[in-house]
Protein backbone atom coordinates (compact mmCIF):
# COMPACT_ATOMS: atom_id res chain seq x y z
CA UNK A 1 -20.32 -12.86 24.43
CA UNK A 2 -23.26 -11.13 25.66
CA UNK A 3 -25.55 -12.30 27.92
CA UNK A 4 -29.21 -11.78 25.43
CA UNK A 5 -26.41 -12.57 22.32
CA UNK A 6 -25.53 -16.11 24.21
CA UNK A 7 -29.41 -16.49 25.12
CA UNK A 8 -30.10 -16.41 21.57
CA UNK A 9 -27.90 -18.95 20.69
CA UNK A 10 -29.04 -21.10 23.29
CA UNK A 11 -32.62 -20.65 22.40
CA UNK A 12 -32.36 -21.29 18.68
CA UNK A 13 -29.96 -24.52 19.73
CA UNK A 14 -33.00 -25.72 21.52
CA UNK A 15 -34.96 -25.35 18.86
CA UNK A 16 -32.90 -26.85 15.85
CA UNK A 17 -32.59 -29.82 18.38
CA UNK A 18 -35.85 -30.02 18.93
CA UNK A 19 -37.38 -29.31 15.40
CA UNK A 20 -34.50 -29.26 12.73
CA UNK A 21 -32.25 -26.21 11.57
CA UNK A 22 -34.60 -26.50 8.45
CA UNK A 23 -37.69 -26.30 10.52
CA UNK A 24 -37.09 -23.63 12.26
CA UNK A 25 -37.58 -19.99 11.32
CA UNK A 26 -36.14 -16.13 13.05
CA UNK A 27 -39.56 -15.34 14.05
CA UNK A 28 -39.93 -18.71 15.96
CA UNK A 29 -36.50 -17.87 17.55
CA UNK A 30 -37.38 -14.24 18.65
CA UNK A 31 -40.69 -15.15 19.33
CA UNK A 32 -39.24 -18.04 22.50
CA UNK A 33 -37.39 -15.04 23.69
CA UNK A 34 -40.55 -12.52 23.57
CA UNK A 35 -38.70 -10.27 21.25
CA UNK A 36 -38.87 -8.70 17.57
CA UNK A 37 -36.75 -10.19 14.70
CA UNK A 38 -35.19 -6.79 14.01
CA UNK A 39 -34.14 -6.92 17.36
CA UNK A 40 -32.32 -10.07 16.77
CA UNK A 41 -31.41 -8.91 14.02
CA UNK A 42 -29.16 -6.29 16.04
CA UNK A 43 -27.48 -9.49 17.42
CA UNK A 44 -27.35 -12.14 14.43
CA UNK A 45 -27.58 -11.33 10.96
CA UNK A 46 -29.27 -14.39 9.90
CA UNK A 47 -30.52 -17.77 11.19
CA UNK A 48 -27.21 -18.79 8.98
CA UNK A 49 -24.88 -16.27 11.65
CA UNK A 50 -26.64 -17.92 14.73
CA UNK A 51 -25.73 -21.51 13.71
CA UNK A 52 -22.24 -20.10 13.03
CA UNK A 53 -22.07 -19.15 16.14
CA UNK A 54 -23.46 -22.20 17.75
CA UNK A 55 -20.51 -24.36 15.89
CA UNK A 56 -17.67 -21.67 16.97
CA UNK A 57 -19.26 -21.82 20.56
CA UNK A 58 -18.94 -25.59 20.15
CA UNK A 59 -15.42 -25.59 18.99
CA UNK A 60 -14.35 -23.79 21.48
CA UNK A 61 -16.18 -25.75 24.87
CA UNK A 62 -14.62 -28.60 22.83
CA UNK A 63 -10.71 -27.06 23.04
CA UNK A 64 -11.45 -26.11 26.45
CA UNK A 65 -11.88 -29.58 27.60
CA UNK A 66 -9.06 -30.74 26.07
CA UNK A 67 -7.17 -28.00 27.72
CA UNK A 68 -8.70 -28.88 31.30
CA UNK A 69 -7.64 -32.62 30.61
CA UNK A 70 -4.31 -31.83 29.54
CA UNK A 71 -4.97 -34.15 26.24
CA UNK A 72 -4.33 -32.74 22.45
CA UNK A 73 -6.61 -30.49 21.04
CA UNK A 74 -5.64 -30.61 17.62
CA UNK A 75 -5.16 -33.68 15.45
CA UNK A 76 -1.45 -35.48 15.37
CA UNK A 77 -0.82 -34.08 12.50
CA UNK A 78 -0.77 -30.51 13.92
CA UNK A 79 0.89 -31.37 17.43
CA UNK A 80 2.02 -34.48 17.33
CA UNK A 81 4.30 -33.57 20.01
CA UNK A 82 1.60 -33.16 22.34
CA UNK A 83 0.49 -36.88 21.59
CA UNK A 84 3.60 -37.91 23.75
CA UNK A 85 2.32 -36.76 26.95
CA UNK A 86 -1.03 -38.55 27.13
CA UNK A 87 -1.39 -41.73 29.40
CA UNK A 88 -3.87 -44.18 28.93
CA UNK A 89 -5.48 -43.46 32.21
CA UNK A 90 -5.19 -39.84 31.95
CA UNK A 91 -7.00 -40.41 28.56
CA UNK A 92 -9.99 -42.65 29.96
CA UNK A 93 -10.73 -40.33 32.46
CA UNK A 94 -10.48 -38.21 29.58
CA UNK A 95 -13.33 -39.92 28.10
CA UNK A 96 -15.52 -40.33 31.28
CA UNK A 97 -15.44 -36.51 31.65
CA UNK A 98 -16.39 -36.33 27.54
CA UNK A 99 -19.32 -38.48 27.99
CA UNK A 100 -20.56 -36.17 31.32
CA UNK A 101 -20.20 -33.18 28.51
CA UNK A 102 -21.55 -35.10 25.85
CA UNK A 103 -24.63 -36.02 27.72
CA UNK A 104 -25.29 -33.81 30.71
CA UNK A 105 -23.65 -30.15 29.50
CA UNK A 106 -26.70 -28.43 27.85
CA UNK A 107 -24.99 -26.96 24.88
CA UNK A 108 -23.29 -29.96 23.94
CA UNK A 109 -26.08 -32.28 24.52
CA UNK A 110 -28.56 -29.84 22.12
CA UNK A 111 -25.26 -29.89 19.68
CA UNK A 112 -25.56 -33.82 19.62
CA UNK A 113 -29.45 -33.97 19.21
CA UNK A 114 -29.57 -31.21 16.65
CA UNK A 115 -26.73 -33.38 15.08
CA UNK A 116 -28.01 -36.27 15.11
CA UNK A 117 -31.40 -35.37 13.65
CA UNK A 118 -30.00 -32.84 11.16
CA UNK A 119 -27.49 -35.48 9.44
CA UNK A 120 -29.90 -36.91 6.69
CA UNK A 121 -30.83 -33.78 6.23
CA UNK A 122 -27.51 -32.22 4.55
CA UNK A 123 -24.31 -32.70 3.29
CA UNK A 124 -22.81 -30.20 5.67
CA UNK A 125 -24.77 -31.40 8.96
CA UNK A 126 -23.78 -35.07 7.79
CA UNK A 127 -19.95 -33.83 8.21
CA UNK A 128 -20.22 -32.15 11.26
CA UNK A 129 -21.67 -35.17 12.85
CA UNK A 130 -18.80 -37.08 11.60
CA UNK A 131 -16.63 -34.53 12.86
CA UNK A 132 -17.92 -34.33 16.16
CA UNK A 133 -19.30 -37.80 16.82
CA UNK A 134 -18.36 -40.36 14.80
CA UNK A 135 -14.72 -40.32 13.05
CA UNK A 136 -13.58 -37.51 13.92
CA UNK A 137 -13.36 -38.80 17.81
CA UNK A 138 -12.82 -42.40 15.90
CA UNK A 139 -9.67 -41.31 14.44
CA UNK A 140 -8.33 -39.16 17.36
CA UNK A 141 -8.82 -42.40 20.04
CA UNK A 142 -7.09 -44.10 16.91
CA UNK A 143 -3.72 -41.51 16.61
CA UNK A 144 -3.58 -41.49 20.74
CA UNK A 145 -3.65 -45.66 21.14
CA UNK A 146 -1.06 -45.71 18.14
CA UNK A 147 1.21 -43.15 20.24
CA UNK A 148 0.80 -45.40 23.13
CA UNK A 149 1.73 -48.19 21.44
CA UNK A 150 -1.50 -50.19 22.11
CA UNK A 151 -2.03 -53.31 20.14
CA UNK A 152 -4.51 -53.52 17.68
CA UNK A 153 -4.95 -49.78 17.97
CA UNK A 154 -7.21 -48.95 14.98
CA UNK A 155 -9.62 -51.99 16.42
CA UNK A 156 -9.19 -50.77 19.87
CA UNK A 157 -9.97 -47.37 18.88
CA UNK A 158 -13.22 -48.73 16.89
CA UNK A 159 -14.07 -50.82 19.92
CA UNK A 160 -13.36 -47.61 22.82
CA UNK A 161 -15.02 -45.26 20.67
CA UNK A 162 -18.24 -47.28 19.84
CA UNK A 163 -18.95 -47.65 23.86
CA UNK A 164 -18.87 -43.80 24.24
CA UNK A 165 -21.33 -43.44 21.21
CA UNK A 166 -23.66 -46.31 22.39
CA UNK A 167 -23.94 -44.73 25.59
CA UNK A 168 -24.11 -41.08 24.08
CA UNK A 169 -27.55 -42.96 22.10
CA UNK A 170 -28.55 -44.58 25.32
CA UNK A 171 -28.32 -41.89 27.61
CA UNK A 172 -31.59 -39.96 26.24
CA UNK A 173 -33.47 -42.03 26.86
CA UNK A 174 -32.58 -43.79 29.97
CA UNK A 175 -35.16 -43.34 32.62
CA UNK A 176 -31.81 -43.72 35.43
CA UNK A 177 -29.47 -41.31 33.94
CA UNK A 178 -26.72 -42.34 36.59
CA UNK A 179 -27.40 -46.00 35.94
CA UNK A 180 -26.51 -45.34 32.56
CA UNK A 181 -23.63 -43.04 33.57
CA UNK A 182 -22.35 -46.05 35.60
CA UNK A 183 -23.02 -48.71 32.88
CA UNK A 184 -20.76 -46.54 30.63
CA UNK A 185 -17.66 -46.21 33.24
CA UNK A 186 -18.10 -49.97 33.98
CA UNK A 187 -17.63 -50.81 30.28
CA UNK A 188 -15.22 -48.04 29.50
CA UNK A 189 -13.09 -49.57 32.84
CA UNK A 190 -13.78 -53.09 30.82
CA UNK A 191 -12.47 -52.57 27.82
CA UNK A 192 -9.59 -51.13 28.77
CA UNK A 193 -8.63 -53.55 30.76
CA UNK A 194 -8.76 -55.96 27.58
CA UNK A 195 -6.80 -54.06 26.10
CA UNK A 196 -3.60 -54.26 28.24
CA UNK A 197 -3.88 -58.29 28.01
């Protein structure tokens, strides 16, 4: 991707974060990067193409950190042969490394925010936030504990996932960012440790 192509997506990202997909209009975006909308035009065919392009762009970071942590990318249903592989240590660090994304990468962090304020908002923002932040990761942390034969996995799953997403809501606005980052591993290190009793 270009370099002005991916500054346009990062721009409008900000934006929609900041102000709502709804709320925010082409001229706004090409007026934050000092530029005409036909010009963006040349880029992005609509405001519609750019938030495309910001969930592609998303889907991919996403399969790239799977791929750097060696855990499945795809749900058991398409590789459930890749769901034999994963440790439960490999898969908390998994996690720890998910939250630093979740929170600290700028993309992903204006992906959650925009997310997060877009879901009453629409049907189709309300299902992307599931997908990315609420069952979708639910149900994955569910299928990997099952394949690892933890007990209780569903409720383990519930209880695992629901400390990433507290500290996902906590993070912004922490005033120590690494004492939050810390609270998070300390819990995540906590619970899992419950769950090999």
């Amino acid at each position: 991707m270009g370099n002005r192509k991916k500054e346009i997506l990062i721009v409008a990202l900000h934006l929609f974060a900041r102000d709502g997909y709804e709320a925010v209009s082409v001229s706004q975006i090409a007026g934050e990067l000092d530029m005409t909308k036909g010009a963006l035009y040349r880029h992005y065919k609509s405001k519609r193409d750019i938030f495309d392009c910001i969930v592609r762009h998303m889907e991919q970071q996403d399969g790239e950190q799977a791929r750097e942590n060696e855990v499945p990318e795809e749900s058991i249903e398409k590789t459930p042969e890749e769901y034999q592989n994963v440790s439960l240590y490999d898969f908390v660090e998994y996690s720890k490394s998910m939250y630093e994304y979740w929170t600290e990468d700028d993309f992903a962090s204006s992906f959650r925010k925009m997310l997060t304020i877009e879901q009453f908002r629409s049907e189709e923002m309300q299902n992307l936030y599931q997908q990315y932040l609420v069952s979708g990761p639910a149900e994955y942390v569910n299928d990997l504990f099952k394949n690892m034969k933890i007990k209780n996995p569903e409720e383990n799953a519930i209880k695992f996932y629901a400390n990433m997403f507290f500290y996902y809501s906590m993070y912004d606005g922490a005033t120590d960012k690494t004492k939050a980052k810390c609270q998070f591993e300390h819990m995540m290190d906590k619970i899992v440790e419950e769950m090999k009793q």
